[in-house]
Protein backbone atom coordinates (compact mmCIF):
# COMPACT_ATOMS: atom_id res chain seq x y z
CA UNK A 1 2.44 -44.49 44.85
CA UNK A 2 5.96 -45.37 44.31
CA UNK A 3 7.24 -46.73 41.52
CA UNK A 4 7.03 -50.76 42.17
CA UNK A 5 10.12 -52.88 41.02
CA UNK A 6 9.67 -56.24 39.70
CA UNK A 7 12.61 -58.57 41.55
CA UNK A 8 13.90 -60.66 38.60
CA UNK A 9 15.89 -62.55 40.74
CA UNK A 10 19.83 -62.77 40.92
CA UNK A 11 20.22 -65.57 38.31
CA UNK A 12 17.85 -66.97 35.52
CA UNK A 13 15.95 -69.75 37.53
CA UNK A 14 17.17 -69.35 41.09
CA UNK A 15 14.05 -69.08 42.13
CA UNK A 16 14.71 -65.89 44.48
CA UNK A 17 12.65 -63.63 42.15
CA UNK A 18 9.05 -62.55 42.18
CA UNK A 19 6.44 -64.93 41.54
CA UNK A 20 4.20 -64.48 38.19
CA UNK A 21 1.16 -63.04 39.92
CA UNK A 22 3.06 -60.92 42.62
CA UNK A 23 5.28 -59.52 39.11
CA UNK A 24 2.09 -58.61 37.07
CA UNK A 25 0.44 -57.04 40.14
CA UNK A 26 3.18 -54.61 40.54
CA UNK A 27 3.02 -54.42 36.54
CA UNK A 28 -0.56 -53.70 36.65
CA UNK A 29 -0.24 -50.76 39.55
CA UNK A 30 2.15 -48.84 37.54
CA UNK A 31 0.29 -48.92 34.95
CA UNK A 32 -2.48 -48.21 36.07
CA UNK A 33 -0.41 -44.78 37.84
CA UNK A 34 0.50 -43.88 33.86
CA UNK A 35 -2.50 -43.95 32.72
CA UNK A 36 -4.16 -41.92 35.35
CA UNK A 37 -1.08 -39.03 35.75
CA UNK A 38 0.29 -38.81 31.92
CA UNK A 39 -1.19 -37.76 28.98
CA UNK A 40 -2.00 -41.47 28.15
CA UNK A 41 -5.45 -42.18 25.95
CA UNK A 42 -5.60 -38.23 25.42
CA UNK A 43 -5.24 -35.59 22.97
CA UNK A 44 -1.94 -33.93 24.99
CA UNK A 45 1.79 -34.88 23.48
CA UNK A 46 4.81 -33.63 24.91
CA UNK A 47 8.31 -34.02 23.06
CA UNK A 48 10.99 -32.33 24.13
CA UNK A 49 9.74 -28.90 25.46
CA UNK A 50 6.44 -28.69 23.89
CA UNK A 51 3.28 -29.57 24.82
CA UNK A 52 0.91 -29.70 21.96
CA UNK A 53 -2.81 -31.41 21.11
CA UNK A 54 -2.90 -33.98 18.73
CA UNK A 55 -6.41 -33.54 17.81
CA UNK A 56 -7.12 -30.77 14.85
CA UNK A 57 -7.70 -27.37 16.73
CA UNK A 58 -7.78 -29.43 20.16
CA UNK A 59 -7.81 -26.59 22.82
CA UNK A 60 -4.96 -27.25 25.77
CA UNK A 61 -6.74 -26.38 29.22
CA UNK A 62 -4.39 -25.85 32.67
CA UNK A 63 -7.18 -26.36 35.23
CA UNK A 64 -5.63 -26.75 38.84
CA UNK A 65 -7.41 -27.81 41.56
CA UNK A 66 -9.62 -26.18 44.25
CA UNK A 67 -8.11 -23.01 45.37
CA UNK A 68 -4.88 -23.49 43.04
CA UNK A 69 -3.33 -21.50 40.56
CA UNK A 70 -1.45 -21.12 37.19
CA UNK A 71 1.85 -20.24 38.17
CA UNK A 72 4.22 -18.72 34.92
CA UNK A 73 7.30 -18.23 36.48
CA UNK A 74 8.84 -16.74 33.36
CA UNK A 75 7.21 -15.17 30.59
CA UNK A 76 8.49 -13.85 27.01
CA UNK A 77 9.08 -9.95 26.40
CA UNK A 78 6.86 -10.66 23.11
CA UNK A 79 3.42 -12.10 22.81
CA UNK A 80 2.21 -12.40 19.46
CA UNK A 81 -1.17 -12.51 18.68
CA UNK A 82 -4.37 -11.61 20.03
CA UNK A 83 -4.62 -11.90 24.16
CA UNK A 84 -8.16 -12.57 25.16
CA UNK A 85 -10.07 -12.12 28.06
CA UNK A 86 -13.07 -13.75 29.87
CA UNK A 87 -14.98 -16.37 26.98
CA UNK A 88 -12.59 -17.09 24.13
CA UNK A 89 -15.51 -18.29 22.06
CA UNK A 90 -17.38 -15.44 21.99
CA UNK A 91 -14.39 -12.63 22.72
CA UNK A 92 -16.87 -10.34 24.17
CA UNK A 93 -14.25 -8.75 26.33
CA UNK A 94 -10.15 -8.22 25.66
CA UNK A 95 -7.11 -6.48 25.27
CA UNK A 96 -5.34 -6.24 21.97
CA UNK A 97 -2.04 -3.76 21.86
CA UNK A 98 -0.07 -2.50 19.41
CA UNK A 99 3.33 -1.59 20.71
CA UNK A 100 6.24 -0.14 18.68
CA UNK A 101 9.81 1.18 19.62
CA UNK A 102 11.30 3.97 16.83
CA UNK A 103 15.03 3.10 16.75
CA UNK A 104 17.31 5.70 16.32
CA UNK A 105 18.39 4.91 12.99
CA UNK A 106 18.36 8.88 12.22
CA UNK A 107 15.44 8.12 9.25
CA UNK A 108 14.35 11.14 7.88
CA UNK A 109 10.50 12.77 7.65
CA UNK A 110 10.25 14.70 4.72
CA UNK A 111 7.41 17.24 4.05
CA UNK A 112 5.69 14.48 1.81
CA UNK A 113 4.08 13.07 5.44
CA UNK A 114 6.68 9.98 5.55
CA UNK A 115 4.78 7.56 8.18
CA UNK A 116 7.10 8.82 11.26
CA UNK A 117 7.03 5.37 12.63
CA UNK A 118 8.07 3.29 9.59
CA UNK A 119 5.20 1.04 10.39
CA UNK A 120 1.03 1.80 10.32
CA UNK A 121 -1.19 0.49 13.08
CA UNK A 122 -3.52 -2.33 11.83
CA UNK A 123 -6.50 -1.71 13.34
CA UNK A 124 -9.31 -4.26 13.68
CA UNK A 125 -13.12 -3.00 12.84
CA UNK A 126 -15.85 -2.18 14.73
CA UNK A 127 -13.68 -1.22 18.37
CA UNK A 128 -12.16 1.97 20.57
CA UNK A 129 -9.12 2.29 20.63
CA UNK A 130 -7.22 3.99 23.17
CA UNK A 131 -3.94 5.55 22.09
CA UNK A 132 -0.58 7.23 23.46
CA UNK A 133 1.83 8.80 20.87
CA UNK A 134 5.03 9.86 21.98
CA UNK A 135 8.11 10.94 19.63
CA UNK A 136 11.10 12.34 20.85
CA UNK A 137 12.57 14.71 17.58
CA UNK A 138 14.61 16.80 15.89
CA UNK A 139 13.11 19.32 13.29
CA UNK A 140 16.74 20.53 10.80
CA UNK A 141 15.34 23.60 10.04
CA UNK A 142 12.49 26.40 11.37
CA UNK A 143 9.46 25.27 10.25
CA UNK A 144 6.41 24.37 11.96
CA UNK A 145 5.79 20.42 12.83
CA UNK A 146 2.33 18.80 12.12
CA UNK A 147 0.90 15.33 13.57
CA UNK A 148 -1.57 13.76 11.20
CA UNK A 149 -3.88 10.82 11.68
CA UNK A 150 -5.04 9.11 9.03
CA UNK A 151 -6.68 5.89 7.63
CA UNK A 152 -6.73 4.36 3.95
CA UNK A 153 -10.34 3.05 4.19
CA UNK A 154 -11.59 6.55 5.78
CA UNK A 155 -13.52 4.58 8.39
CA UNK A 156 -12.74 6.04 11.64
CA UNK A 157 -16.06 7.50 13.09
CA UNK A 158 -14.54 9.07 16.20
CA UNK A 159 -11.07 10.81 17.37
CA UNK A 160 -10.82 12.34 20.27
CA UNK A 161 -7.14 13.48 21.25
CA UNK A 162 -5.26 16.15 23.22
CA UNK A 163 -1.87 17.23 21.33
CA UNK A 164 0.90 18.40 23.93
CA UNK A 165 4.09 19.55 22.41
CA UNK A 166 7.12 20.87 24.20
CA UNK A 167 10.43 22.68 22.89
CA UNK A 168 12.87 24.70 25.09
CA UNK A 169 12.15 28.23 22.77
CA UNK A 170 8.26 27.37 22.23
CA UNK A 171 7.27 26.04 25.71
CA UNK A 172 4.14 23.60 26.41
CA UNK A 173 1.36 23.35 23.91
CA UNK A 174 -1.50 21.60 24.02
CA UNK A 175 -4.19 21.05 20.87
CA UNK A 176 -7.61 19.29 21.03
CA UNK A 177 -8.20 17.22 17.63
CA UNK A 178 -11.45 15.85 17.06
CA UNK A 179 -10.93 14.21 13.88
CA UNK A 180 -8.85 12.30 11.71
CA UNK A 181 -6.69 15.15 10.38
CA UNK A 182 -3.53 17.54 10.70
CA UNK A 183 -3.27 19.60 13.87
CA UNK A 184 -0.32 21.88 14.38
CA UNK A 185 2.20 21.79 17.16
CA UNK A 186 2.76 24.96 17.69
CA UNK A 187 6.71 23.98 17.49
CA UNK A 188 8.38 25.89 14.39
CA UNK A 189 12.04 26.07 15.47
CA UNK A 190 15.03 23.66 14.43
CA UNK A 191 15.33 22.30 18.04
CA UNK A 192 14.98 18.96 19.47
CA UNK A 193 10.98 18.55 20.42
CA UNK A 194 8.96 16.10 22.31
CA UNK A 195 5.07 15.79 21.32
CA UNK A 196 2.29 13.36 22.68
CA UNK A 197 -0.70 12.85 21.12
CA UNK A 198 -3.46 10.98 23.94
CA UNK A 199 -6.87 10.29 22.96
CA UNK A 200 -9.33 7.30 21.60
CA UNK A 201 -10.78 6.44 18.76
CA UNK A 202 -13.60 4.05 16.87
CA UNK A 203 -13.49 1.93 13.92
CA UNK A 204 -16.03 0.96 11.28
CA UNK A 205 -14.19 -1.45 9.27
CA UNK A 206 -11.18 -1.70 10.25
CA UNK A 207 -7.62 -0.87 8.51
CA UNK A 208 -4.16 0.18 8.41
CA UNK A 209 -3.94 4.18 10.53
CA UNK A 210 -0.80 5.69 9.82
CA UNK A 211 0.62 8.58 12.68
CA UNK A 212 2.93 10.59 10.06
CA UNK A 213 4.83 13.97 11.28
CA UNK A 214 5.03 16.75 8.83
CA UNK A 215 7.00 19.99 8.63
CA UNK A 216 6.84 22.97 6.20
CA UNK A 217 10.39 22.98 6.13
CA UNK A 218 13.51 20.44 7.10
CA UNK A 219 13.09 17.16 7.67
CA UNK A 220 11.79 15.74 11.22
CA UNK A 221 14.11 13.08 12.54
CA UNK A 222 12.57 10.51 15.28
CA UNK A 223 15.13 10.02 18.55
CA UNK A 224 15.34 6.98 20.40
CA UNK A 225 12.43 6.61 22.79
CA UNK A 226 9.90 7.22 21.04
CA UNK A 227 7.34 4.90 20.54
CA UNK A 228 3.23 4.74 19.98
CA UNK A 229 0.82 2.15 21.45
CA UNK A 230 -2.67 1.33 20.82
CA UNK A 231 -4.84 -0.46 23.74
CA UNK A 232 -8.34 -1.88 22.03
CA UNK A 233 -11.72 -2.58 23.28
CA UNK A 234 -13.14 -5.58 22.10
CA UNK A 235 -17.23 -5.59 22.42
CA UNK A 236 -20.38 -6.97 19.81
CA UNK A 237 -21.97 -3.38 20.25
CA UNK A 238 -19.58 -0.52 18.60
CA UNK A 239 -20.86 2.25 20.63
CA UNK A 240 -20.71 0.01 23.67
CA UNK A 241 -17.04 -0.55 24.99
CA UNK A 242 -16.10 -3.22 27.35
């Protein structure tokens, strides 16, 4: 329906306007239109550019209609938080990733197992974990390079993960780890190397896992480009990913 004008007339008291009832039934129809269309009598409030609930922890549901959809037609680079799949309530099944760019800001990994990444993984407990590991670096002197995988509350049950190194002098490399611990490169020259460390993992409790590059001598420093991320299976049963 479109909007319905009340005619007030030209004058006070000419008489050319709408009479009472005719006035209030136009009144009537738009609102009547408001109520039905806005956010009127709900828990929705929009100001500005924000649509929020004004009940406390009020959900905000898009539900088209029929065969419609929710169209996004631009969507942030970042999304904080977790991003759940399926049932909210219950979170049986979801995606949760941990993503994190190494700037090169030519920070130095000293034989003391620095955290190459200047920032631990948080994981949650009781979930797999799938992982990719990549760092781009340069070792300053010979000496061979070492990935390590650890976790302050010693709680991961499972690591599975296939080590690939590559340096023009040592060639391609590839080392199985199937635990939470050191494995060797196989790199031990003062060259620029790239390694990638695939492979999943399970949590008991949860906590911080740190991915820290060590070297029996020089210091390791991370390029631009590399980066680590962490894709996680949500599910009630550990041993039972979704």
């Amino acid at each position: 329906m479109a909007k319905q004008t009340v005619n007030i007339g030209v004058t006070a008291n000419d008489n050319t306007g709408d009479p009472l009832r005719t006035a209030f039934d136009k009144a009537n129809d738009n609102f009547d239109e408001i109520y039905l269309a806005g956010p009127v009598s709900s828990n929705v409030k929009i100001s500005t550019n924000v649509i929020a609930s004004t009940n406390t922890n009020g959900n905000i549901n898009i539900t088209p209609a029929g065969t419609g959809q929710v169209v996004i037609t631009s969507v942030p680079t970042n999304i904080s938080g977790n991003l759940k799949l399926g049932d909210g309530s219950t979170q049986n099944t979801g995606i949760e990733t941990i993503y994190h760019y190494i700037t090169a800001d030519r920070s130095t990994i000293s034989s003391t197992a620095t955290d190459a990444f200047g920032k631990s993984a948080t994981l949650a407990a009781a979930r797999s974990y799938d992982f990719n590991i990549n760092c781009i670096a340069t070792n300053s002197s010979t000496g061979n390079i070492s990935v390590e995988l650890t976790d302050a509350s010693a709680d991961i049950a499972e690591c599975f993960a296939l080590v690939t190194s590559h340096s023009p002098t040592a060639g391609r490399k590839e080392v199985s780890l199937q635990t939470a611990t050191t494995v060797d490169t196989k790199v031990n020259t003062a060259e620029t190397t790239h390694i990638n460390v695939t492979g999943t993992l399970r949590t008991v409790t949860g906590g911080n896992l740190t991915i820290k590059l060590k070297t029996a001598s020089g210091t390791v420093t991370p390029k631009a480009g590399s980066s680590f991320e962490f894709r996680g299976k949500i599910d009630n049963d550990i041993g039972n990913t979704a």
